[in-house]
C-alpha atoms as a PDB file:
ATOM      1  CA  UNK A   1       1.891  21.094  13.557  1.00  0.00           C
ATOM      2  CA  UNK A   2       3.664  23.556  11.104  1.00  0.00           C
ATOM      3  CA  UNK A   3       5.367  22.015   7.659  1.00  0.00           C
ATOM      4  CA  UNK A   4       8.475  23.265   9.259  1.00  0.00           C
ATOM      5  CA  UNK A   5       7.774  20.684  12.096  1.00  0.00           C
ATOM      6  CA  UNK A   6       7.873  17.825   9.815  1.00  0.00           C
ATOM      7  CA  UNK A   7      10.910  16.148   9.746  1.00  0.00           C
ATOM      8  CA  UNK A   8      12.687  14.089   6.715  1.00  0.00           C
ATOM      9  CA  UNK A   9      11.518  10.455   8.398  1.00  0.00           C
ATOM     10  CA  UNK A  10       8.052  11.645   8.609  1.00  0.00           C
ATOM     11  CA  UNK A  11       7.744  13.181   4.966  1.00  0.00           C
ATOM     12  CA  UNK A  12       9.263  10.030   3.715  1.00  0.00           C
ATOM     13  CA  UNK A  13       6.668   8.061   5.151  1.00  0.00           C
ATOM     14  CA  UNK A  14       4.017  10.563   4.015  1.00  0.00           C
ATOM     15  CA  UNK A  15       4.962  10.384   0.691  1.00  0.00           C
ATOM     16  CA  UNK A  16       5.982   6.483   0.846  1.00  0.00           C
ATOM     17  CA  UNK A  17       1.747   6.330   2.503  1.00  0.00           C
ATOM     18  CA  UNK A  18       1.174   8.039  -1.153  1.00  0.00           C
ATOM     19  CA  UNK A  19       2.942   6.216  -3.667  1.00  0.00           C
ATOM     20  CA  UNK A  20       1.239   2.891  -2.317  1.00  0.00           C
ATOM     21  CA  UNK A  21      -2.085   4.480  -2.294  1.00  0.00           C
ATOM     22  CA  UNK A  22      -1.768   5.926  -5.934  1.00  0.00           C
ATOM     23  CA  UNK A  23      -0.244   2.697  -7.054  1.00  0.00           C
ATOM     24  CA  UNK A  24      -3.471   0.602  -5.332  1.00  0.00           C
ATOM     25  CA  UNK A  25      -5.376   3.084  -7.283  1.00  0.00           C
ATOM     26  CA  UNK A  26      -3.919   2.980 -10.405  1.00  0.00           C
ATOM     27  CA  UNK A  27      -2.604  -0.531 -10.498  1.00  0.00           C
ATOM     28  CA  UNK A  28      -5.141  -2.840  -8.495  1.00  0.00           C
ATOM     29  CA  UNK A  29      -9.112  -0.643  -8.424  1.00  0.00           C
ATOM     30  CA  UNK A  30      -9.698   0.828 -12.261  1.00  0.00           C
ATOM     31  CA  UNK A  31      -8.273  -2.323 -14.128  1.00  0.00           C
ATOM     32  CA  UNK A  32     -11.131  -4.192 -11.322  1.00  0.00           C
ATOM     33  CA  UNK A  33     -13.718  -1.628 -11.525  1.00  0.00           C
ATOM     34  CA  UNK A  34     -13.538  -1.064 -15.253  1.00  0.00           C
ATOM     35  CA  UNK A  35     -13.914  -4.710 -15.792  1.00  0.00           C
ATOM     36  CA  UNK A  36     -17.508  -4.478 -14.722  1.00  0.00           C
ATOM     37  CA  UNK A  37     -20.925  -2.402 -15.939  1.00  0.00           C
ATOM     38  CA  UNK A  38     -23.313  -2.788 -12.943  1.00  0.00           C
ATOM     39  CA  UNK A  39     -22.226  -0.299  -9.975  1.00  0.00           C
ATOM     40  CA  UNK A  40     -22.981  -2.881  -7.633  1.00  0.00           C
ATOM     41  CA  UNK A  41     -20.518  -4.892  -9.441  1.00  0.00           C
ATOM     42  CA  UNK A  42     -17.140  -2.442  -9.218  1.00  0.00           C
ATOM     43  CA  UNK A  43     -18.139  -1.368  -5.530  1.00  0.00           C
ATOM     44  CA  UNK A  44     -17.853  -5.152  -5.167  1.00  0.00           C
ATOM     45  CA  UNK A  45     -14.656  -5.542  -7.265  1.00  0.00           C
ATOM     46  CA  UNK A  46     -13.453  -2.208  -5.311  1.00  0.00           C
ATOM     47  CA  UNK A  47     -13.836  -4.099  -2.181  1.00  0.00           C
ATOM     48  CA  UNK A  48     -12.365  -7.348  -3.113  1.00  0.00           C
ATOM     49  CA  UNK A  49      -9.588  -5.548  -3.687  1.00  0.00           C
ATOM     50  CA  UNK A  50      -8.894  -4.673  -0.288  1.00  0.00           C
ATOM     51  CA  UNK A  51      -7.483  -8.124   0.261  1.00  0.00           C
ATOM     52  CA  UNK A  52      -5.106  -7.741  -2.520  1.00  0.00           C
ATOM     53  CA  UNK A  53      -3.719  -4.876  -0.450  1.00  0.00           C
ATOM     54  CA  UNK A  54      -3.793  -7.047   2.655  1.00  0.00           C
ATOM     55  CA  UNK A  55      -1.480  -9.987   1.148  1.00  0.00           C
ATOM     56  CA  UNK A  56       0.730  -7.428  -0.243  1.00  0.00           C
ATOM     57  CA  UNK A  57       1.246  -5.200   3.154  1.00  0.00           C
ATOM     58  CA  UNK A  58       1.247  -8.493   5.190  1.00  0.00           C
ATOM     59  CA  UNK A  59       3.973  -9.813   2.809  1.00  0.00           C
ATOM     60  CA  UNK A  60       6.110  -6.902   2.914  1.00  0.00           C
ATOM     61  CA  UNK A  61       5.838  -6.008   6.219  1.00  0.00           C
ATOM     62  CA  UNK A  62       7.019 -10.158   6.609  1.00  0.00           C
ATOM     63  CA  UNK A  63      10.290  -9.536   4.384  1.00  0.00           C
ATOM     64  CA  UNK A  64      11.170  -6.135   6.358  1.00  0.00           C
ATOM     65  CA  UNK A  65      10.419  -8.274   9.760  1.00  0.00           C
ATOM     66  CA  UNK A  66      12.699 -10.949   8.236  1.00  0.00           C
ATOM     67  CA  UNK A  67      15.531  -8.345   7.417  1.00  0.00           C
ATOM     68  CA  UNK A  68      15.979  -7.064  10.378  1.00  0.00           C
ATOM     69  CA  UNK A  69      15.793 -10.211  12.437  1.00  0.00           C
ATOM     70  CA  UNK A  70      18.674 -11.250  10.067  1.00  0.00           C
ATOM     71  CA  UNK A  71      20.449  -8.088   9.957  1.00  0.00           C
ATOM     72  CA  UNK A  72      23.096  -9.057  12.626  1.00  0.00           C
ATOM     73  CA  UNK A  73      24.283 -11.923  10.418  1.00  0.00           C
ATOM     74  CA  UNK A  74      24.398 -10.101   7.928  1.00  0.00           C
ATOM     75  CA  UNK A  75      26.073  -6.790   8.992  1.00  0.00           C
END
């Protein structure tokens, strides 16, 4: 698959895919793992983190479900 093959749906979901990952980076894993010493301690703080990511994927992809099972009442 060339770049030119891409279209502008999939390379805003490419780079929508990378903002949340940066932003799980940035935001949610170093202010965990830099909290901690022992390695065993931020791989464990690095996983725990994983269901912070969960809740917030479930609850977004719950509001988006919501919107457009609403979307006829309010179009």
């Amino acid at each position: 698959m060339s770049i030119a093959a891409i279209s502008v749906t999939n390379a805003a979901i490419i780079l929508a895919v990378g903002a949340i990952v940066v932003g799980y980076l940035a935001f949610i894993v170093v202010p965990a793992c830099s909290s901690y010493s022992r390695l065993w301690e931020k791989a464990a703080a690095a996983f725990l983190t994983t269901f912070i990511l969960a809740g917030l994927i479930v609850t977004g992809v719950a509001i988006g479900a919501a919107l457009v099972w609403s979307y006829d009442r309010w179009a």
